[in-house]
N, C-alpha and C. Protein backbone atom coordinates (compact mmCIF):
# COMPACT_ATOMS: atom_id res chain seq x y z
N UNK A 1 5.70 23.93 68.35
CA UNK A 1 6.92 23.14 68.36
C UNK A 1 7.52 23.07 69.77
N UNK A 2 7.38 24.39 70.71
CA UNK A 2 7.82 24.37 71.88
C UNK A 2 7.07 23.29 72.40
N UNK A 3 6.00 23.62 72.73
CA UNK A 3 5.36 22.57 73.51
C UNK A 3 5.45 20.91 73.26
N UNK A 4 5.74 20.56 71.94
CA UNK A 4 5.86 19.24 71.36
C UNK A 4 7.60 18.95 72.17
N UNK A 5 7.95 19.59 72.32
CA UNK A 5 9.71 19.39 72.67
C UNK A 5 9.29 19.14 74.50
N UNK A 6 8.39 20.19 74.71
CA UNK A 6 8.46 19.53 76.16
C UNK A 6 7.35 18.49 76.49
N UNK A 7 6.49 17.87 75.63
CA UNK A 7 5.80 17.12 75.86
C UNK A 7 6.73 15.63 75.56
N UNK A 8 7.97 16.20 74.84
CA UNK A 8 9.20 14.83 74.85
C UNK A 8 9.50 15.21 75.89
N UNK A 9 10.61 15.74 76.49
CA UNK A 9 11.24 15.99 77.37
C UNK A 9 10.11 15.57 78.76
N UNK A 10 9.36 16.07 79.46
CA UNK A 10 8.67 15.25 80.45
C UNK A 10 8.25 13.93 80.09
N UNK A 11 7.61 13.51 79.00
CA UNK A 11 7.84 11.77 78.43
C UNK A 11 8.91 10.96 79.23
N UNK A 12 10.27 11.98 78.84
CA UNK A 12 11.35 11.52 78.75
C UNK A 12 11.76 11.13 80.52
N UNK A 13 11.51 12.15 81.38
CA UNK A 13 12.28 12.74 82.60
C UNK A 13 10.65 11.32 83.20
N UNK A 14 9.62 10.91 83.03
CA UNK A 14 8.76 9.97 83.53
C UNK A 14 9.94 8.23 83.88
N UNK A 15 10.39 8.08 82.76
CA UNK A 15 10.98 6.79 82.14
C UNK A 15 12.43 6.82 83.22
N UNK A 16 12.74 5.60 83.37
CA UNK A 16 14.05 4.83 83.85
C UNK A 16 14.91 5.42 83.55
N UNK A 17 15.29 5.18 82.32
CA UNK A 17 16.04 5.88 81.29
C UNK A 17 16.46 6.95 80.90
N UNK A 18 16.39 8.28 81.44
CA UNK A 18 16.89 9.41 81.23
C UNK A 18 17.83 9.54 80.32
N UNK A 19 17.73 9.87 79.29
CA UNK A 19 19.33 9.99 77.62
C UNK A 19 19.03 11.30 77.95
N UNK A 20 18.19 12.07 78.09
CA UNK A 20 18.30 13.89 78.20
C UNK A 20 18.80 14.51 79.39
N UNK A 21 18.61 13.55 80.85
CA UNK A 21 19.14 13.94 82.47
C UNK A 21 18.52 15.10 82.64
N UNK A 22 17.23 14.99 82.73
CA UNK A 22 16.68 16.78 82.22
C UNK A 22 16.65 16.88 84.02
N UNK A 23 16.50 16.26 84.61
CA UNK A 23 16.76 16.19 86.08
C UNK A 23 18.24 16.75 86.80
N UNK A 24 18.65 16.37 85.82
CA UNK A 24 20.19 16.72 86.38
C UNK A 24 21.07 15.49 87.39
N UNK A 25 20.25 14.71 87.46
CA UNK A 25 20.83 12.92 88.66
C UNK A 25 21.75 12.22 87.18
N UNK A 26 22.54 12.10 87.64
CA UNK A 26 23.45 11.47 86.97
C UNK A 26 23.14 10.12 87.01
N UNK A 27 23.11 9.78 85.75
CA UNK A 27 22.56 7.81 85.50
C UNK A 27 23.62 6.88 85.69
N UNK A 28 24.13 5.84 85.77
CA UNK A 28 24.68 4.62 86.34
C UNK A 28 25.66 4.72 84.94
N UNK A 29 25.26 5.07 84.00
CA UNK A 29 26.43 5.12 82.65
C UNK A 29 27.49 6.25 83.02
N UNK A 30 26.91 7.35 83.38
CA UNK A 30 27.58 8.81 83.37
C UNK A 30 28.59 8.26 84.56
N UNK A 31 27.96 7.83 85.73
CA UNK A 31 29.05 7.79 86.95
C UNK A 31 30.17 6.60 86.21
N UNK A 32 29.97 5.88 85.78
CA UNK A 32 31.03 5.33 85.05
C UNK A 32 31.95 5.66 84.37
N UNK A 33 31.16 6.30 83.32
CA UNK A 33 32.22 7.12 82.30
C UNK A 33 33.12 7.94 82.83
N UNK A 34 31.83 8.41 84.09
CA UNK A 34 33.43 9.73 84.64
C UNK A 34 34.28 9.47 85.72
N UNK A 35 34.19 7.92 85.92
CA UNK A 35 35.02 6.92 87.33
C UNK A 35 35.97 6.50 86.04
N UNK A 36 35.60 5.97 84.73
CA UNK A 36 36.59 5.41 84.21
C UNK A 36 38.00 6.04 84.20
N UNK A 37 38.31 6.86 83.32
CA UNK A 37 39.49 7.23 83.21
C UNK A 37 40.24 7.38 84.78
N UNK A 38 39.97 7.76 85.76
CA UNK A 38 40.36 7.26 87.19
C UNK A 38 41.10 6.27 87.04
N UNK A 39 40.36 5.39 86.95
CA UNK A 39 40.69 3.76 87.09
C UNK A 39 41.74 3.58 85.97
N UNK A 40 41.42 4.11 84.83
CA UNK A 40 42.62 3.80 83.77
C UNK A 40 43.62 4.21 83.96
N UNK A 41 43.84 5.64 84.45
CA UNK A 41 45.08 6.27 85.00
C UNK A 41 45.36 6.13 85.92
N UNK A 42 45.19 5.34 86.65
CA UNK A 42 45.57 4.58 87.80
C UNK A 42 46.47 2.88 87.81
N UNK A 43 46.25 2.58 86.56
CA UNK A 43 46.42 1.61 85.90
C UNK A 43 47.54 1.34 85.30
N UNK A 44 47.21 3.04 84.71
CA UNK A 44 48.50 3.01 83.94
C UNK A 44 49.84 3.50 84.36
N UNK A 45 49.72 4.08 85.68
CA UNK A 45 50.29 4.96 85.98
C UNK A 45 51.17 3.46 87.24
N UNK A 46 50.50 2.42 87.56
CA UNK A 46 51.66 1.57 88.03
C UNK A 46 52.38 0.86 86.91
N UNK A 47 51.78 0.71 85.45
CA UNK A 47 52.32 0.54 84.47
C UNK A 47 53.91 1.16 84.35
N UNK A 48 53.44 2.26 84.49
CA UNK A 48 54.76 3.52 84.15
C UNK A 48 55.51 2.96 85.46
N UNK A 49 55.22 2.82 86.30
CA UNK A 49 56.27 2.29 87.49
C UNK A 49 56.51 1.25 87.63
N UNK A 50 55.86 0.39 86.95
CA UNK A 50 56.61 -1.06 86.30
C UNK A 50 57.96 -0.85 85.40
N UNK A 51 58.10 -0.13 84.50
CA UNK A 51 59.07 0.51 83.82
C UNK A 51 60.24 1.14 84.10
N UNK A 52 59.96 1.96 84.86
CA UNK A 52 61.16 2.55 85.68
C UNK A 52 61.57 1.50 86.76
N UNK A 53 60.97 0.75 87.65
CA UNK A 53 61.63 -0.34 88.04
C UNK A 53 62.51 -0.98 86.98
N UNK A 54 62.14 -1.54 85.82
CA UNK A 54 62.97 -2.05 85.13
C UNK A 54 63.75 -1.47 84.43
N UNK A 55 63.60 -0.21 84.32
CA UNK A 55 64.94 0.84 83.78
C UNK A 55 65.75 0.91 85.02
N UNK A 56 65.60 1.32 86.79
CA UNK A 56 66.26 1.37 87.55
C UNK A 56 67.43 0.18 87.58
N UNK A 57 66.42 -0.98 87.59
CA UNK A 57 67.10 -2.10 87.80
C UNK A 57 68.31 -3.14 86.67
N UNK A 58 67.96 -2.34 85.79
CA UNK A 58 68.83 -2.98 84.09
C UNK A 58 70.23 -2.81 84.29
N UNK A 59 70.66 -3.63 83.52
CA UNK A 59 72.64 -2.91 83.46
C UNK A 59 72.65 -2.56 82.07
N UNK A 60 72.12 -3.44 81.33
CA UNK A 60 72.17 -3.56 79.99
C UNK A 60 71.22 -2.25 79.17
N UNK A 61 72.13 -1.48 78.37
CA UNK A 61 71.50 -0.27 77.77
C UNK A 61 70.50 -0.63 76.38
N UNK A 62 70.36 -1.75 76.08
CA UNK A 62 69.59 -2.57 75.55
C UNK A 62 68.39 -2.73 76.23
N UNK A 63 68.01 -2.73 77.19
CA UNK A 63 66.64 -2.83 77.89
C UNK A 63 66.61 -1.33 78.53
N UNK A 64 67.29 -0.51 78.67
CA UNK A 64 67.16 0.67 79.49
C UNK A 64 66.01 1.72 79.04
N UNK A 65 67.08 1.80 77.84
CA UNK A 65 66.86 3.04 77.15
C UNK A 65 65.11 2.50 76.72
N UNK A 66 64.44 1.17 76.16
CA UNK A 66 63.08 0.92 75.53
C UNK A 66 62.20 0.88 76.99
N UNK A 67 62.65 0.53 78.16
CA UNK A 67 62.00 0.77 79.33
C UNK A 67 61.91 2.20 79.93
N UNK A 68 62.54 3.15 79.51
CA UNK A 68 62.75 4.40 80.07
C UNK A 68 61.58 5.19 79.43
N UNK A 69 61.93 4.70 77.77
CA UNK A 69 61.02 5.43 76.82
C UNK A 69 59.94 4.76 77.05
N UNK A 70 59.04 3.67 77.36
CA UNK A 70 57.82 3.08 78.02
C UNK A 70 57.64 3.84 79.37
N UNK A 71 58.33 3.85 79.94
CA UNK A 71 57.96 4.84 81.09
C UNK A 71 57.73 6.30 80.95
N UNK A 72 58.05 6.84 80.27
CA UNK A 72 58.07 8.12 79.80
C UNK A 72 56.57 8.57 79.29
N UNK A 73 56.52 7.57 77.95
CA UNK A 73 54.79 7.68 77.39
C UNK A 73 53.41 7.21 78.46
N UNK A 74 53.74 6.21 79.29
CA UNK A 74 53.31 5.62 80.39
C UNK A 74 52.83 7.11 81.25
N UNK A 75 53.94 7.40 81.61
CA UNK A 75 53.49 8.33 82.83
C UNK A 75 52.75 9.99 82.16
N UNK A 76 53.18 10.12 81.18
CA UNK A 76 51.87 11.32 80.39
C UNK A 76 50.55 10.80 80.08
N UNK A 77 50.82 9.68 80.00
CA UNK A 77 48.92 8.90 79.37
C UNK A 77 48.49 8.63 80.59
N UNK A 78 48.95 8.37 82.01
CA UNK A 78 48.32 8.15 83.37
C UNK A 78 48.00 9.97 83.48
N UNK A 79 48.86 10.72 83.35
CA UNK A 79 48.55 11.59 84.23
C UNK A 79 47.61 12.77 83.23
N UNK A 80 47.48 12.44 82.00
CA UNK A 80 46.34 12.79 81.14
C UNK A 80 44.59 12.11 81.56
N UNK A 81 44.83 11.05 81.51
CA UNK A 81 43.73 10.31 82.11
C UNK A 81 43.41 11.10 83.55
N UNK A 82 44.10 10.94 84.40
CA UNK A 82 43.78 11.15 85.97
C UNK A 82 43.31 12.85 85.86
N UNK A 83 44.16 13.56 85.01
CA UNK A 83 43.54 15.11 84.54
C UNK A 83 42.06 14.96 84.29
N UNK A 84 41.72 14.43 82.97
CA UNK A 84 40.33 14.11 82.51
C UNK A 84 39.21 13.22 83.19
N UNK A 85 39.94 12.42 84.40
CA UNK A 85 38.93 11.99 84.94
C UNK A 85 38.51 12.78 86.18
N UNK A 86 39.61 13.34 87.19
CA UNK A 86 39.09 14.28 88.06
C UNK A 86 38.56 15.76 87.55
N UNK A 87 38.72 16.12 86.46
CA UNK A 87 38.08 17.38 86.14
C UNK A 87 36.73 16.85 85.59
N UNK A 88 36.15 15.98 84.91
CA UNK A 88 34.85 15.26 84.68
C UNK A 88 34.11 15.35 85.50
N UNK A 89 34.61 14.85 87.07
CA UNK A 89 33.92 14.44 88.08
C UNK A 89 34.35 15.28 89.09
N UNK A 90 34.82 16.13 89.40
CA UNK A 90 34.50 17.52 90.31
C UNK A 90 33.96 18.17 89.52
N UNK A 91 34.26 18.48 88.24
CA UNK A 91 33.59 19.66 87.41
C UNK A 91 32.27 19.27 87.51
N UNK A 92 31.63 18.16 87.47
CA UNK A 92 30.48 18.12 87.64
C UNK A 92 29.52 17.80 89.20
N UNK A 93 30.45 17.47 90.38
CA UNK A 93 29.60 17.87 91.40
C UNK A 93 30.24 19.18 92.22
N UNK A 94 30.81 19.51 91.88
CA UNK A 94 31.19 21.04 92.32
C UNK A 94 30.76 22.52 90.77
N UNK A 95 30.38 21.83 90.26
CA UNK A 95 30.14 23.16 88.83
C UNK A 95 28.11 23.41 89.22
């Protein structure tokens, strides 16, 4: 059975395609996945400062208070993302 597992596994590590990375080179999907959240929390995080501009700038406590609270959820979901995307991607070229 051992040997049948590595007669997949080198199969595998021959081909384009690496789904096992038995190499350890990170494939064109992986660098994505772990650039995405970057980019999303980056995104979101001028989102959240779209918000507080418009909470800064309001008179009316009618727009304040629903822009404050958008900014609020805004800036934990950027800075959750930007957590999970730089620990992805140092954890994996510094680990």
């Amino acid at each position: 059975m051992k040997n049948l597992k590595q007669g997949i596994l080198t199969a595998q590590s021959c081909c384009c395609y690496d789904a096992l990375n038995n190499d350890r080179e990170m494939t064109v999907w992986q660098v994505y996945l772990f650039i995405l959240p970057i980019g999303l929390g980056i995104m979101t995080l001028a989102a959240s400062l779209l918000f507080l501009f418009a909470y800064l700038m309001s008179d009316d406590n009618t727009t304040r208070l629903p822009a404050f609270n958008w900014f609020k959820r805004l800036i934990i979901v950027a800075f959750m993302l930007l957590s999970i995307g730089l620990f992805m991607t140092f954890g994996h070229f510094w680990g």
